[in-house]
Protein backbone atom coordinates (compact mmCIF):
# COMPACT_ATOMS: atom_id res chain seq x y z
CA UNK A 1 110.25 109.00 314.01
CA UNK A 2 110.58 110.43 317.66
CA UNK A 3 108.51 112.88 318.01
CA UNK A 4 110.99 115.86 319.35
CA UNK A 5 111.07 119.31 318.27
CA UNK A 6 113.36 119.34 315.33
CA UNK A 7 114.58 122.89 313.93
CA UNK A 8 113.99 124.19 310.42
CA UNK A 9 110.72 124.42 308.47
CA UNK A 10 107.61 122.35 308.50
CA UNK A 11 104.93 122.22 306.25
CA UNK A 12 101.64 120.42 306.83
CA UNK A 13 99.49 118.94 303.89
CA UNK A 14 95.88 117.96 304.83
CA UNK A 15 93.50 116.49 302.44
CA UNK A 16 89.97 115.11 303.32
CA UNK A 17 89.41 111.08 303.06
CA UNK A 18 86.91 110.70 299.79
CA UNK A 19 85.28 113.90 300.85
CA UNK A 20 82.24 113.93 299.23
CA UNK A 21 81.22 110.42 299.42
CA UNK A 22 82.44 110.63 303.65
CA UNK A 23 79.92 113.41 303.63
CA UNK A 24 76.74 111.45 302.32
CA UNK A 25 78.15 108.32 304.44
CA UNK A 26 78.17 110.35 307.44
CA UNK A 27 74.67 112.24 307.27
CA UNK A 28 73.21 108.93 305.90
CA UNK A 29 75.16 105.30 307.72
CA UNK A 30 72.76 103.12 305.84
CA UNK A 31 75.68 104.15 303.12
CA UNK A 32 78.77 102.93 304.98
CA UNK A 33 80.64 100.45 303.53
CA UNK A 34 78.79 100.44 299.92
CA UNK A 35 80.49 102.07 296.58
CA UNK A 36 79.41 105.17 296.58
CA UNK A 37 79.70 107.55 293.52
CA UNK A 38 79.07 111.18 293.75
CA UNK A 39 78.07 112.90 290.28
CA UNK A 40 77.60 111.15 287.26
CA UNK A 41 74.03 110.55 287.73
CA UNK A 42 72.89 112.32 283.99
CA UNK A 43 74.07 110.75 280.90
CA UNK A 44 77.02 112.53 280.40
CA UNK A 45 77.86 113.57 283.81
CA UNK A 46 80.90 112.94 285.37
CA UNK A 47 82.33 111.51 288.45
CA UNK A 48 83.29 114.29 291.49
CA UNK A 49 83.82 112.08 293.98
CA UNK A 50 84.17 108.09 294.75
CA UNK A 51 84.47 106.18 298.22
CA UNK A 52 87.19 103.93 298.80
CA UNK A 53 84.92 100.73 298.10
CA UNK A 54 83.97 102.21 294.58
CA UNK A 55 87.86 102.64 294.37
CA UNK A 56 88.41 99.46 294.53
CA UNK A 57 86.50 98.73 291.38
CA UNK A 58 88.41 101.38 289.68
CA UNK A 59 85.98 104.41 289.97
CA UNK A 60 87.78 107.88 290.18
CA UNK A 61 87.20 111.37 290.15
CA UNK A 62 86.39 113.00 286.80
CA UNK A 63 85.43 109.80 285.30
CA UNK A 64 82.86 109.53 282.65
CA UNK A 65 79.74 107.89 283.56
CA UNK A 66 79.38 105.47 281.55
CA UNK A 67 82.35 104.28 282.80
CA UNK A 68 81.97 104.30 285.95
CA UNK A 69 78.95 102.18 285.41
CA UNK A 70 80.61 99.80 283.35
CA UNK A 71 83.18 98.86 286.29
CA UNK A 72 80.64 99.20 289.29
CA UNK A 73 77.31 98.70 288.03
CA UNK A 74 75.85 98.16 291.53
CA UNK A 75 77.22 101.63 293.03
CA UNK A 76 75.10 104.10 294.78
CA UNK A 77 75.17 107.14 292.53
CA UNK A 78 74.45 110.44 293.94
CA UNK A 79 73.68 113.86 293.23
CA UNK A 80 76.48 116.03 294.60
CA UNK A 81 75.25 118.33 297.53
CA UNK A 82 77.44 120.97 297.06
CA UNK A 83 76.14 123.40 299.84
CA UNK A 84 76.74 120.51 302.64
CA UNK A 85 80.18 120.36 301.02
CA UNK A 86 80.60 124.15 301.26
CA UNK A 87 79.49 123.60 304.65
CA UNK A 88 81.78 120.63 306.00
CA UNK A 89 84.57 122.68 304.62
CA UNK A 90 84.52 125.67 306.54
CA UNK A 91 84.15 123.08 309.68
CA UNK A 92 87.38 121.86 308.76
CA UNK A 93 89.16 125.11 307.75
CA UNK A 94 88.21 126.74 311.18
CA UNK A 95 90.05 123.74 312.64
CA UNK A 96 93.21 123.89 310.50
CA UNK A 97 93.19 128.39 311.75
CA UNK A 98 94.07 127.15 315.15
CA UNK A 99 96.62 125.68 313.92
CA UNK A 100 98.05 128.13 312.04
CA UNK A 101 97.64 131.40 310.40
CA UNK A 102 99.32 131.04 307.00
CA UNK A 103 96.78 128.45 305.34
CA UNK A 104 96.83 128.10 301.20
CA UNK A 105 93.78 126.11 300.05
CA UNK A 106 93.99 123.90 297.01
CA UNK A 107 90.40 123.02 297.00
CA UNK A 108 87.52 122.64 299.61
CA UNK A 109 89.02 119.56 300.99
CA UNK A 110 92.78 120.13 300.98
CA UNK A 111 95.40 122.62 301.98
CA UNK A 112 98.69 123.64 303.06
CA UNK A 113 99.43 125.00 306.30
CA UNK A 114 102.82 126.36 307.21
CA UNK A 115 103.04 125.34 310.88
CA UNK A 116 107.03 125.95 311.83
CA UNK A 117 106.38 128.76 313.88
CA UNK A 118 103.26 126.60 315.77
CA UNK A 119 104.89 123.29 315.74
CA UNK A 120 106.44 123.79 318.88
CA UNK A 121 102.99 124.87 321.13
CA UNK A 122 101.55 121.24 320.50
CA UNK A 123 104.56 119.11 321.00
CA UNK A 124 106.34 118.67 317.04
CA UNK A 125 105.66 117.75 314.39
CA UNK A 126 104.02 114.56 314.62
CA UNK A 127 102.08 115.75 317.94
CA UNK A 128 100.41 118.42 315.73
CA UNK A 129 99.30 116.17 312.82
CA UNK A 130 97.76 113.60 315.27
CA UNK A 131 95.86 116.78 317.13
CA UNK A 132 94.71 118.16 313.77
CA UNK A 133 93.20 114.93 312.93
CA UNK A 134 91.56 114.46 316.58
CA UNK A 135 90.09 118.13 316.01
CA UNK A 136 89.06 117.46 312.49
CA UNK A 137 86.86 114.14 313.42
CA UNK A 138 85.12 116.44 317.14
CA UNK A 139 84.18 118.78 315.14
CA UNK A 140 82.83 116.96 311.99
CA UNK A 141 83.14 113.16 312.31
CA UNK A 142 85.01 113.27 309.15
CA UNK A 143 88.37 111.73 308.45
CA UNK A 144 91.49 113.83 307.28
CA UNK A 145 94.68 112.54 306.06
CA UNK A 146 97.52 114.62 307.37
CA UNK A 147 101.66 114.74 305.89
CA UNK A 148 104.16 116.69 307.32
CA UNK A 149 107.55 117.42 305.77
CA UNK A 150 109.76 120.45 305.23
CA UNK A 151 108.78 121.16 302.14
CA UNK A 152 105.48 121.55 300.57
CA UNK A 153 106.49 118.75 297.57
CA UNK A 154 107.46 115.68 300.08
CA UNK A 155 104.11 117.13 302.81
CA UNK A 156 102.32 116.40 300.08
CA UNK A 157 103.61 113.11 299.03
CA UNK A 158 103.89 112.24 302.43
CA UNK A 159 99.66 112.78 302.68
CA UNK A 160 99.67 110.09 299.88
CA UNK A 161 101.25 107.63 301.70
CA UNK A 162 99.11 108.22 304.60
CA UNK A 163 95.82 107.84 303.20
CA UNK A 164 93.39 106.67 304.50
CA UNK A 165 92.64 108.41 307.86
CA UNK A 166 96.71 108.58 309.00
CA UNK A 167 99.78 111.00 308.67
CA UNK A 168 103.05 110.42 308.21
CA UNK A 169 105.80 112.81 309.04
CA UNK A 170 108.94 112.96 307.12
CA UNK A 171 112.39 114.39 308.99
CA UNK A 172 114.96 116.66 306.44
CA UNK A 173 117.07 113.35 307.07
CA UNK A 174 114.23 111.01 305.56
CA UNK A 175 113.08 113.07 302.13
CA UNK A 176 115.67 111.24 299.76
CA UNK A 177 114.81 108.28 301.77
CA UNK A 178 111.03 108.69 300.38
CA UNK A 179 111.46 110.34 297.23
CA UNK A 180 114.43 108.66 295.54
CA UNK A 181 112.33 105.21 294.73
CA UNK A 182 109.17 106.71 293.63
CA UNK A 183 108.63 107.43 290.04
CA UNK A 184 109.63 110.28 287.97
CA UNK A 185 105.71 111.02 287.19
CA UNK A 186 105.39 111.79 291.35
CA UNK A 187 107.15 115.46 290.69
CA UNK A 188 105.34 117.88 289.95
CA UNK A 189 106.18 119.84 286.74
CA UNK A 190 106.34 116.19 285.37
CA UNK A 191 103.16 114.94 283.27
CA UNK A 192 102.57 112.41 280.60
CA UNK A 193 104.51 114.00 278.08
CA UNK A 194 108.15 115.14 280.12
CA UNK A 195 107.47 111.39 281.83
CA UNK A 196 107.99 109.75 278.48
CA UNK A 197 110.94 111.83 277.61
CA UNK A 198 112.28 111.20 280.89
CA UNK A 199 112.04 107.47 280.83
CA UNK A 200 112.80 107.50 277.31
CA UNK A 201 116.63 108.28 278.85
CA UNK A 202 116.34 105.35 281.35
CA UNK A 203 115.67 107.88 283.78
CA UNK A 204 112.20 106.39 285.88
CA UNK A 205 112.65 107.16 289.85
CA UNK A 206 112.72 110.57 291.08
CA UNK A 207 116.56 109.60 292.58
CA UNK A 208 117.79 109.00 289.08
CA UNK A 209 116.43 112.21 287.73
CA UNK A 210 117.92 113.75 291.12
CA UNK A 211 121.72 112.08 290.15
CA UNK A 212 121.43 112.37 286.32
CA UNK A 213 123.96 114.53 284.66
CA UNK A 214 122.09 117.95 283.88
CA UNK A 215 123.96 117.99 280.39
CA UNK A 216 122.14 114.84 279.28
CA UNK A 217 118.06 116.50 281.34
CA UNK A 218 118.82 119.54 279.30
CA UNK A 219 117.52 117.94 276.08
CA UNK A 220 114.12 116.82 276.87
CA UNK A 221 113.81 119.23 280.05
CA UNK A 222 115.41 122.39 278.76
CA UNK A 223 116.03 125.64 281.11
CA UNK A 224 113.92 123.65 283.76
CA UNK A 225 116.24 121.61 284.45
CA UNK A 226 118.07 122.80 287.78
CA UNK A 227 114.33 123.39 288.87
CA UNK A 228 113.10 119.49 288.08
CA UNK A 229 116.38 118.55 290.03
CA UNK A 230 116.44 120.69 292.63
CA UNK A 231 112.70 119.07 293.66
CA UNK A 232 114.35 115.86 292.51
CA UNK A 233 116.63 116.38 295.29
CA UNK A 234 113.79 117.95 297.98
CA UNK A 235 115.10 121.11 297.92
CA UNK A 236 111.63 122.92 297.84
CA UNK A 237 111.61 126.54 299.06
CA UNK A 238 108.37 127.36 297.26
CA UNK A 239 106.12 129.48 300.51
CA UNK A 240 102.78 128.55 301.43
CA UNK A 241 100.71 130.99 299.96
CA UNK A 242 97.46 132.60 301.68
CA UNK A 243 96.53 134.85 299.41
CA UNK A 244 97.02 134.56 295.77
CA UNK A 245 95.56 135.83 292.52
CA UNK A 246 94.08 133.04 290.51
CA UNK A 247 95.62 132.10 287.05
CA UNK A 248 91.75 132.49 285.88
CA UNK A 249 88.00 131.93 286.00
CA UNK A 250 85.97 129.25 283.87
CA UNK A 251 82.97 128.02 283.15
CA UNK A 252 81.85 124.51 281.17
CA UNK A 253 79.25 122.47 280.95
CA UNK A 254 78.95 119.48 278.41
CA UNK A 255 75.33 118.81 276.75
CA UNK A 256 73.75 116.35 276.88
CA UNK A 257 73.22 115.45 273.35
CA UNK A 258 75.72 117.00 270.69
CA UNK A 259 75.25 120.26 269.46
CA UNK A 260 74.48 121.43 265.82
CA UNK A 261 71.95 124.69 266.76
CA UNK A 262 74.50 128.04 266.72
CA UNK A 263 71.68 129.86 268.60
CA UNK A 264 71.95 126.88 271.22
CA UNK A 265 75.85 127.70 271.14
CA UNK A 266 75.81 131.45 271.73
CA UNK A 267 73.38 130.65 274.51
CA UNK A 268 75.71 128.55 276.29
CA UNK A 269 78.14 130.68 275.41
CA UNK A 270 76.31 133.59 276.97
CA UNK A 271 75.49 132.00 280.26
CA UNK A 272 79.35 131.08 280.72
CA UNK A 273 80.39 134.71 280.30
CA UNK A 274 78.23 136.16 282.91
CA UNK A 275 78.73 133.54 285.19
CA UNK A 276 82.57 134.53 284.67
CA UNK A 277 81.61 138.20 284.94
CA UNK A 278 79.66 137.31 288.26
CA UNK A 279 82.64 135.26 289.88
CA UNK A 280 85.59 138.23 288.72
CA UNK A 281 83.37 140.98 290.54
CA UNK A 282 82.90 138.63 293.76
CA UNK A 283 86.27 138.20 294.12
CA UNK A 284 87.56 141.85 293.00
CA UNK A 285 89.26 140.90 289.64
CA UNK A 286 89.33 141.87 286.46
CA UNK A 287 90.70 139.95 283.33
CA UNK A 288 92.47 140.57 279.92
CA UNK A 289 92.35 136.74 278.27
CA UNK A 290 88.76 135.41 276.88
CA UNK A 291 89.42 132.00 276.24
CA UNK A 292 86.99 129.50 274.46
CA UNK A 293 87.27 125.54 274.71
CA UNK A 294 85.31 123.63 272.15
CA UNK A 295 84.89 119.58 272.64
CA UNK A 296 84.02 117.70 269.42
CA UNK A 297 81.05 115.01 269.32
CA UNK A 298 83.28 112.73 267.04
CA UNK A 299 85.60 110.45 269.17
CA UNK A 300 89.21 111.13 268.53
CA UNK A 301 91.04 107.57 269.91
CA UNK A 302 90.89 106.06 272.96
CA UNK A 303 93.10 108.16 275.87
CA UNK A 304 96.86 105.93 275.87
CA UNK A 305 98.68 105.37 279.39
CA UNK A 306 97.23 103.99 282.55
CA UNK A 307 95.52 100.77 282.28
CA UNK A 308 92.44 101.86 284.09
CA UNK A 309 91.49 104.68 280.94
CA UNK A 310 92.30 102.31 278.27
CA UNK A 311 88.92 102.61 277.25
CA UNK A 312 88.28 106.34 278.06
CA UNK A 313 87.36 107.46 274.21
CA UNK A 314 89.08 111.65 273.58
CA UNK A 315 87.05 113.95 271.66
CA UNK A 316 88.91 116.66 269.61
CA UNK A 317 89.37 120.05 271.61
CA UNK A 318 89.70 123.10 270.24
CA UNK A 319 90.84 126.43 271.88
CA UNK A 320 90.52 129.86 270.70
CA UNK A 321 91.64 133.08 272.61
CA UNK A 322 91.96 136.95 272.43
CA UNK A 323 92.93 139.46 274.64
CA UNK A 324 91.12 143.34 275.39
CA UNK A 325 92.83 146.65 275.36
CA UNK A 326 91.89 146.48 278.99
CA UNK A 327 90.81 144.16 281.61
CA UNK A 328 86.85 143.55 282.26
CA UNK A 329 84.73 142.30 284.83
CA UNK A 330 81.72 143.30 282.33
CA UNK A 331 80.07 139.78 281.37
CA UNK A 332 78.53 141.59 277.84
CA UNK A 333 82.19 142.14 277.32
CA UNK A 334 83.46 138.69 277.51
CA UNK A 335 80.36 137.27 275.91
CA UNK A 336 80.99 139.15 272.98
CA UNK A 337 84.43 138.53 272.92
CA UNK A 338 83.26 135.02 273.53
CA UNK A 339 81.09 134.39 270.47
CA UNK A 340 83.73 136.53 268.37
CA UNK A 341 85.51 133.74 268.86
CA UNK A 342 82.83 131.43 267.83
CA UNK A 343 82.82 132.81 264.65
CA UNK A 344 85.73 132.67 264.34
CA UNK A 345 86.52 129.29 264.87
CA UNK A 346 83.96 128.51 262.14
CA UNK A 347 83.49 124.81 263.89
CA UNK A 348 80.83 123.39 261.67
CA UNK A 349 80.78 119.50 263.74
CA UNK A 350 78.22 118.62 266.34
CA UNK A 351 80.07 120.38 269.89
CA UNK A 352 79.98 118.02 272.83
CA UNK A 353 81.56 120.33 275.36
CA UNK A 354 81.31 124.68 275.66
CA UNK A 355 83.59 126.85 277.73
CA UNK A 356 84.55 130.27 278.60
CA UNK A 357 87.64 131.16 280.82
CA UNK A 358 88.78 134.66 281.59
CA UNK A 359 92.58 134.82 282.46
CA UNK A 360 95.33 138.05 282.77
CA UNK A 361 94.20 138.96 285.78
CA UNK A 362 94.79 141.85 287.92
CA UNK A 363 92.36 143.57 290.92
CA UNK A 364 89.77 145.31 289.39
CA UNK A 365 90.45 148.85 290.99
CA UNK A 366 93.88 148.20 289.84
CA UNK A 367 92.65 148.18 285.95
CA UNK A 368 93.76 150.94 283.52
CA UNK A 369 90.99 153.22 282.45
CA UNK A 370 90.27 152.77 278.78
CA UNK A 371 90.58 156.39 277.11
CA UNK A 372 87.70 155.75 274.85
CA UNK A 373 85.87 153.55 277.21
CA UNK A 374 82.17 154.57 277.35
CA UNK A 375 80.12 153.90 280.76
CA UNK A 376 77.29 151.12 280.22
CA UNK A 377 74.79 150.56 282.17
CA UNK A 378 75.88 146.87 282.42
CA UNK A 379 78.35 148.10 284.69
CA UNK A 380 75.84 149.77 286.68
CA UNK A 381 73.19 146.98 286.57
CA UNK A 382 75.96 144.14 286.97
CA UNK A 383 75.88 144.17 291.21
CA UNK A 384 72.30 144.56 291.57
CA UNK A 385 71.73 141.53 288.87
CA UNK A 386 74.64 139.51 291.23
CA UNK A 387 72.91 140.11 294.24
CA UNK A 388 69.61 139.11 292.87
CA UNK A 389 71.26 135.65 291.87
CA UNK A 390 72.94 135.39 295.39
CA UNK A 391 70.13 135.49 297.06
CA UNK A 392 67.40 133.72 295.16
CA UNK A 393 69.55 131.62 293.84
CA UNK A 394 71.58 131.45 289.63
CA UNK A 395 67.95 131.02 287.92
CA UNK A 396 66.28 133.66 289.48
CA UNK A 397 67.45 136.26 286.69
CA UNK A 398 69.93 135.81 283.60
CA UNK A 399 70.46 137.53 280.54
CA UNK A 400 68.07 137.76 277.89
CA UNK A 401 70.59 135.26 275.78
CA UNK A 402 71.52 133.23 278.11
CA UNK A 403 69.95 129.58 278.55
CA UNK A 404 70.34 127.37 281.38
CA UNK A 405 73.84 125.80 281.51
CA UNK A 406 74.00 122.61 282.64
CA UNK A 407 75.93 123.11 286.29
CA UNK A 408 78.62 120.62 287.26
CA UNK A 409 79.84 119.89 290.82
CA UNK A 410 83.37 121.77 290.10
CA UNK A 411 81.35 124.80 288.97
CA UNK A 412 79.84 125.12 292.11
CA UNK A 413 82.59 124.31 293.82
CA UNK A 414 84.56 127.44 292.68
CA UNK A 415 81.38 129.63 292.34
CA UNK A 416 81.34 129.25 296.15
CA UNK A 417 77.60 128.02 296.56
């Protein structure tokens, strides 16, 4: 497209080339150009990140192990570095702030920017994305793919196509043009389950779900089905959001050998709750929801769908949740809430994979006072234990329960290290 100021919104999509593995490339070249696999380097570990050579050999993100080493024996495997990734991403985000104000962050390598009001200072649309990028490599030597559109849906989309190290900037008069081929599963709000309904109808690109007669949607999609249609069509009005409260806070870890001990359990189970409690009180919230997930040792079936997972075996998962009178921040809360649950549950199978989740959120001076709420010294004891942590690091000091939890790259990721 020419490159003229256009009126009407634009929203930019940026999203890191193979982040991770870029990273270790760039502070070590002797890795440039081999498969390399961040994560996955313990026997049950799992894949965080994979270079585009790996890619090629069907390596991906939040792949098991073993299977990554099935398809690319010979890749460099890596422990993730999670504090040079920390790092690296504030680089970037400081970048992306002159370039706009309103910024929503999807992880530490992507984000929206809403850029209408700035488009115009660096010469449209297309002008910006290139400058972004030219910033983004000065300042790090790292690649970013860039997609701007007038909508957040088709920006992102429009990222896809880009990748890797490009942009692509879609015009209002181009977004049916690029949507109305791709497949239905491309929406968002569409996953495995709607995309089989949907194609069950004969209904597989986004521009027949778009043109489809609602009457016939309605029975598979239900009251969403002006939404689905509506994106269907590119008419996306959802804002980029800078600030938002989080849906929740969770902590996993899978062992390393299955798990019959229940005092091993409650550990785990322990260790997830505070780290919980310690993330809420960084970030000012307080939650309602505790929230167990329990993976089974005993393999289910193998996962159906995409070629490349065929042999992916799924382990039954069991949830369990319950929600307080009030909302907590108090980790002795949600670990006994936590291990209530346990009980509960009454699992009596070797347990592959522990979690704990805390969700109903709300700002923790916000929080209703509980009338027969008693003050514990937990409460009082929490911030000095947090700060202990944040400055010698999470196995300085833990509870007396509480056993070391097996720490993933995504943990870190949102625990901010």
């Amino acid at each position: 497209m020419t490159d003229s100021t256009r009126a009407g919104r634009w929203v930019l999509h940026a999203d890191m080339d193979a982040f991770y593995a870029s990273i270790e490339e760039l502070d070590d070249p002797s890795l440039r150009g081999l498969p390399v696999i961040v994560g996955a380097t313990s026997a049950r570990g799992v894949v965080a990140a994979a270079s585009y050579e790996a890619r090629r050999f069907g390596v991906r993100s939040a792949m098991p192990g073993f299977r990554a080493r099935e398809l690319c024996p010979h890749g460099v495997f890596l422990r993730p570095r999670m504090s040079r990734y920390g790092q690296a991403s504030r680089q970037v985000h400081a970048v992306l702030e002159e370039f706009s104000s309103v910024i929503e962050p999807l992880a530490l390598d992507e984000a929206f920017l809403e850029i209408t009001g700035s488009v115009g200072l660096f010469g449209g649309p297309l002008a910006t994305a290139r400058e972004l990028r030219r910033r983004v490599r000065e300042r790090t030597g790292l690649a970013v793919s860039v997609g701007v559109a007038p909508s957040k849906l088709v920006a992102k989309i429009a990222c896809s196509f880009g990748k890797p190290n490009g942009c692509l900037v879609v015009p209002r008069e181009a977004v049916r043009w690029l949507l109305d081929p791709l497949p239905v599963r491309r929406l968002w709000g569409v996953g495995p389950v709607l995309g089989a309904a949907l194609e069950a109808l004969g209904i597989r690109t986004i521009g027949e779900l778009a043109r489809a007669e609602p009457s016939r949607l309605s029975s598979v999609v239900g009251d969403r089905t002006s939404t689905l249609q509506e994106l269907a069509r590119g008419q996306d009005v959802r804002p980029v959001v800078a600030e938002r409260i989080p849906k929740s806070y969770g902590e996993e870890s899978t062992f390393e050998h299955d798990v019959t001990d229940p005092e091993v359990v409650l550990a785990a189970l322990a260790a997830h709750a505070e780290a919980v409690a310690r993330r809420v009180r960084h970030d000012g919230y307080a939650g309602a929801t505790v929230t167990i997930k329990v993976k089974l040792g005993r393999r289910k079936q193998y996962r159906p769908g995409r070629a490349e997972r065929a042999n992916e075996p799924v382990y039954p998962l069991l949830t369990r949740r319950t929600t307080l009178r009030v909302p907590t921040d108090d980790g002795a809360v949600i670990r006994r809430a936590a291990c209530s649950l346990w009980d509960r549950a009454r699992v009596r199978e070797p347990v592959r994979l522990l979690g704990v989740a805390l969700s109903n959120l709300a700002p923790a001076r916000s929080r209703q006072l509980d009338l027969f709420e008693r003050p514990a010294k937990t409460k009082v004891l929490a911030p000095t234990l947090d700060e202990i942590q944040r400055r010698f690091g999470e196995g300085a000091i833990r509870h007396g329960a509480s056993a070391p939890e097996k720490v993933t790259p995504s943990l870190h990721r949102k625990r901010g290290v």
